[in-house]
C-alpha atoms as a PDB file:
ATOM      1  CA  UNK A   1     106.511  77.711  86.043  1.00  0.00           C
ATOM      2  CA  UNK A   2     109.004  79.801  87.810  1.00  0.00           C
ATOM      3  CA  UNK A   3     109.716  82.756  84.567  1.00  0.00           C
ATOM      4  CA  UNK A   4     109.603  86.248  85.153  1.00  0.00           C
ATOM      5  CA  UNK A   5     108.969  88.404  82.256  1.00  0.00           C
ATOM      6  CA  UNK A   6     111.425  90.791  81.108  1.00  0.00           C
ATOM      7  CA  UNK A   7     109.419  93.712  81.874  1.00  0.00           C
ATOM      8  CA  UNK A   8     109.101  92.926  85.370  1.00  0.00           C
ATOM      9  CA  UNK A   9     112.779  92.212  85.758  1.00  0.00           C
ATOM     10  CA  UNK A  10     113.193  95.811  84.081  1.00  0.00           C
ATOM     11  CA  UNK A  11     110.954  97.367  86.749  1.00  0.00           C
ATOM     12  CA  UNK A  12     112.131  95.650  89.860  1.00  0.00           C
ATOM     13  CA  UNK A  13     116.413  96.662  88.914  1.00  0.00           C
ATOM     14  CA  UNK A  14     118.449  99.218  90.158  1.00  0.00           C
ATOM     15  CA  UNK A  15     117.883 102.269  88.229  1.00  0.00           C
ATOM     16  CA  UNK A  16     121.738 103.289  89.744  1.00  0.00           C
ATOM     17  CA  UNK A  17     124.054 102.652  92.758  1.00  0.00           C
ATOM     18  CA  UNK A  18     127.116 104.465  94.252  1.00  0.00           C
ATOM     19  CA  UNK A  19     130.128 103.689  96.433  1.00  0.00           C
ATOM     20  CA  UNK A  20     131.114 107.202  97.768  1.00  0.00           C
ATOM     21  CA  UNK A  21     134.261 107.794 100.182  1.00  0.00           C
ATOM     22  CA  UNK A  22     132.640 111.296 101.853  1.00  0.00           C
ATOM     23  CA  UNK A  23     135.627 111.746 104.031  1.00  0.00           C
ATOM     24  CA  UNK A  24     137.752 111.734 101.136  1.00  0.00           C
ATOM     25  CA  UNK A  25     135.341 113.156  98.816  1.00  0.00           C
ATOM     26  CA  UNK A  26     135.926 110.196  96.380  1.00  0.00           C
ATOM     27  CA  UNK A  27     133.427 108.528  94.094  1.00  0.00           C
ATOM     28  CA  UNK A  28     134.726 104.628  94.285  1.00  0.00           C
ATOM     29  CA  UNK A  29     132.004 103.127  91.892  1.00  0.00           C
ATOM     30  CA  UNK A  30     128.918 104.229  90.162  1.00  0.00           C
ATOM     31  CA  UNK A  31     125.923 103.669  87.645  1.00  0.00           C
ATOM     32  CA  UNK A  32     123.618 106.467  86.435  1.00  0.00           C
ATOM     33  CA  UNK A  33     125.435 108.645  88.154  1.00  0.00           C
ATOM     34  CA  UNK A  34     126.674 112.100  86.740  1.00  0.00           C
ATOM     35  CA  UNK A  35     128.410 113.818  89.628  1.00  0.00           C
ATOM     36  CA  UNK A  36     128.412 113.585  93.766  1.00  0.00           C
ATOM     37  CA  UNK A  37     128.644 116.381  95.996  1.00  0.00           C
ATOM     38  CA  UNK A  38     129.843 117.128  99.351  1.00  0.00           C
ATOM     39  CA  UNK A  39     127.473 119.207 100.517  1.00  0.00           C
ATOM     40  CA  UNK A  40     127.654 119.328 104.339  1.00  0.00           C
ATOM     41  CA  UNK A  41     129.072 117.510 107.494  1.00  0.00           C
ATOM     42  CA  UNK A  42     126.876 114.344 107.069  1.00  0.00           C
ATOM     43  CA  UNK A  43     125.390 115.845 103.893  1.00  0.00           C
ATOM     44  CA  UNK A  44     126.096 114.742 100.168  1.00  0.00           C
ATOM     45  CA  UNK A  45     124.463 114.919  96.946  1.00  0.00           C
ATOM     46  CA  UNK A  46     124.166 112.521  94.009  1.00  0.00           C
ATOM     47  CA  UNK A  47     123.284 113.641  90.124  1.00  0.00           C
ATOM     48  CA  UNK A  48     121.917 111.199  88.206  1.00  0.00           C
ATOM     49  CA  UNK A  49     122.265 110.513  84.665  1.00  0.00           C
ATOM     50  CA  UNK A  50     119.267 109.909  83.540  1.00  0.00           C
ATOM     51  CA  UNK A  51     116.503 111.236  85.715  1.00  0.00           C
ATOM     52  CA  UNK A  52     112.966 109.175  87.157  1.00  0.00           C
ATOM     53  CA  UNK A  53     110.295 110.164  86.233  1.00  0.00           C
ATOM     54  CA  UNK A  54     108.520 111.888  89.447  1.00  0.00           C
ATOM     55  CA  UNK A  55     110.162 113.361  92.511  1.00  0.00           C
ATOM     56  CA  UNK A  56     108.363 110.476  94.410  1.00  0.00           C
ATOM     57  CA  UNK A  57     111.109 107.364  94.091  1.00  0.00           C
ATOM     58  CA  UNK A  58     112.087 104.999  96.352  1.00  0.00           C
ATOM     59  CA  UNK A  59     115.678 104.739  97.163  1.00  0.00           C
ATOM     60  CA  UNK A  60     117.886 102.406  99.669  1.00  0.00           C
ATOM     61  CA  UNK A  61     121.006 102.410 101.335  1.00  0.00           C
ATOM     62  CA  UNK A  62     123.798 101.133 103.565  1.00  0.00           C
ATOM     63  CA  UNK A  63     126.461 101.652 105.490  1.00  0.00           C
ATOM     64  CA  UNK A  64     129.711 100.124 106.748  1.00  0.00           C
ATOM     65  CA  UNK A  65     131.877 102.403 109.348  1.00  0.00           C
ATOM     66  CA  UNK A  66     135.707 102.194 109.778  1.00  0.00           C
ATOM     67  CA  UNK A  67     137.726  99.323 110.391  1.00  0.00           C
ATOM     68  CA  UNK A  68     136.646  96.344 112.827  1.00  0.00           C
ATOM     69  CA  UNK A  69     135.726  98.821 115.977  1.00  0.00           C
ATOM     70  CA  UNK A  70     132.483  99.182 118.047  1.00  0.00           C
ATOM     71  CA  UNK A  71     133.196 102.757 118.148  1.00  0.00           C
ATOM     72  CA  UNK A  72     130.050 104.012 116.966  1.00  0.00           C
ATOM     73  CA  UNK A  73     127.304 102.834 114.666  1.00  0.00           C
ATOM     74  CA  UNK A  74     126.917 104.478 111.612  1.00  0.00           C
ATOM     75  CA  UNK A  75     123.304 105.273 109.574  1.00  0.00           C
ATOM     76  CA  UNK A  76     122.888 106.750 106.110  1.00  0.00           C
ATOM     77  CA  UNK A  77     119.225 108.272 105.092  1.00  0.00           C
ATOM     78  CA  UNK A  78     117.771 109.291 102.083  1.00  0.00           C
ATOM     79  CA  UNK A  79     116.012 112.625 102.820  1.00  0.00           C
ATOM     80  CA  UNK A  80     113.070 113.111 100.248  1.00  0.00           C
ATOM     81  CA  UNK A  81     112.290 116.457 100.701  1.00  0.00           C
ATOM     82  CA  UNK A  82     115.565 117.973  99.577  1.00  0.00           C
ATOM     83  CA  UNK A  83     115.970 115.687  96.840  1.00  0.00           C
ATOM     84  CA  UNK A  84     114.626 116.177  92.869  1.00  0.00           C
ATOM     85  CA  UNK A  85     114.168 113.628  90.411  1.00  0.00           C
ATOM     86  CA  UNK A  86     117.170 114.557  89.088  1.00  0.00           C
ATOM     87  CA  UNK A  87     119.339 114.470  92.779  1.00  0.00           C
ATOM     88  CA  UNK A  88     118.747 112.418  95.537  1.00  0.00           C
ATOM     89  CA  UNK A  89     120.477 113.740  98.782  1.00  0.00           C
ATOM     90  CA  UNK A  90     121.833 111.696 101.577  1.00  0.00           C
ATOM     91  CA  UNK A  91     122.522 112.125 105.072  1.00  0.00           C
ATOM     92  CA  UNK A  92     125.137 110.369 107.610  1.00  0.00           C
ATOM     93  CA  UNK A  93     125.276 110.412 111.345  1.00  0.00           C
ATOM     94  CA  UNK A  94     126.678 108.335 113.883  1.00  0.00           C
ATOM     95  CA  UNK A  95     125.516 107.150 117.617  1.00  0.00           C
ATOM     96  CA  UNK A  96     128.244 108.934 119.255  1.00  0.00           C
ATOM     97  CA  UNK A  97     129.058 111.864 117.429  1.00  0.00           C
ATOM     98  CA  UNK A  98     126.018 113.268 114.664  1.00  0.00           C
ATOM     99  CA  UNK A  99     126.589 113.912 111.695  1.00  0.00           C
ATOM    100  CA  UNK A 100     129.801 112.545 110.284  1.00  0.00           C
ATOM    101  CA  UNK A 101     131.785 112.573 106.500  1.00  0.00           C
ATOM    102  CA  UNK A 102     131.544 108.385 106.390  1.00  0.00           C
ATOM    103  CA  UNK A 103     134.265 106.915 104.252  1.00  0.00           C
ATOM    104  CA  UNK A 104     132.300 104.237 102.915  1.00  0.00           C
ATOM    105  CA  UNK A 105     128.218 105.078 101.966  1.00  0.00           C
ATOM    106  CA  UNK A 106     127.011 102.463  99.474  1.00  0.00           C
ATOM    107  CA  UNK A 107     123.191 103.792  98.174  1.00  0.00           C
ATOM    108  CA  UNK A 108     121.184 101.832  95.433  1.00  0.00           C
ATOM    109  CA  UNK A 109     118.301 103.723  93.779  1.00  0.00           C
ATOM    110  CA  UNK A 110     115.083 102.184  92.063  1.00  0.00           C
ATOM    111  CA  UNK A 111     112.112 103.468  90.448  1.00  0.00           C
ATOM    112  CA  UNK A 112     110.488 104.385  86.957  1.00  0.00           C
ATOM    113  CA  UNK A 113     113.166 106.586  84.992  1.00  0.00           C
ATOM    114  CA  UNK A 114     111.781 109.134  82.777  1.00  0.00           C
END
């Protein structure tokens, strides 16, 4: 038997996700999402919705960097300690030049919501 009960599927979703254009400060798709902000080179914000429950949640996220080049490689990270359960802050940097305003960050958020 191969079900899953509906609680677990509950638990183990997405609690939210965004597609967020940082160089062009442009919020390209959402869920649970309220506002973003631009906070820094490198630096954005995310408001949620409808908050989790703690400050402790897990969150995960990806990149892609411009066009088909091997100019640089480009990492997003979720930095706990500035984030709330109510914001979850992101930063961007790349190999070659730091912290950079990445056209396309793509973040997906899970947890208990409160």
């Amino acid at each position: 038997n191969n079900s899953v009960t509906t609680s677990t599927v509950a638990q183990g979703s997405a609690k939210g996700f965004v597609r967020y254009d940082q160089d062009g400060d442009t919020n390209e798709n959402s869920f649970n999402v309220s506002s973003i902000a631009d906070n820094a080179s490198g630096r954005f914000s995310v408001s949620l919705s409808n908050t989790f429950a703690t400050n402790e949640k897990p969150a995960v996220a990806g990149m892609s960097n411009e066009a088909n080049t091997n100019a640089s490689v480009v990492v997003i990270g979720f930095d706990q300690a500035l984030s709330s359960n109510s914001s979850l802050v992101f930063r961007t940097s790349s190999d070659d030049s730091g912290a950079i305003d990445n056209f396309a960050n793509h973040a997906a958020f899970f947890g208990d919501l409160a």
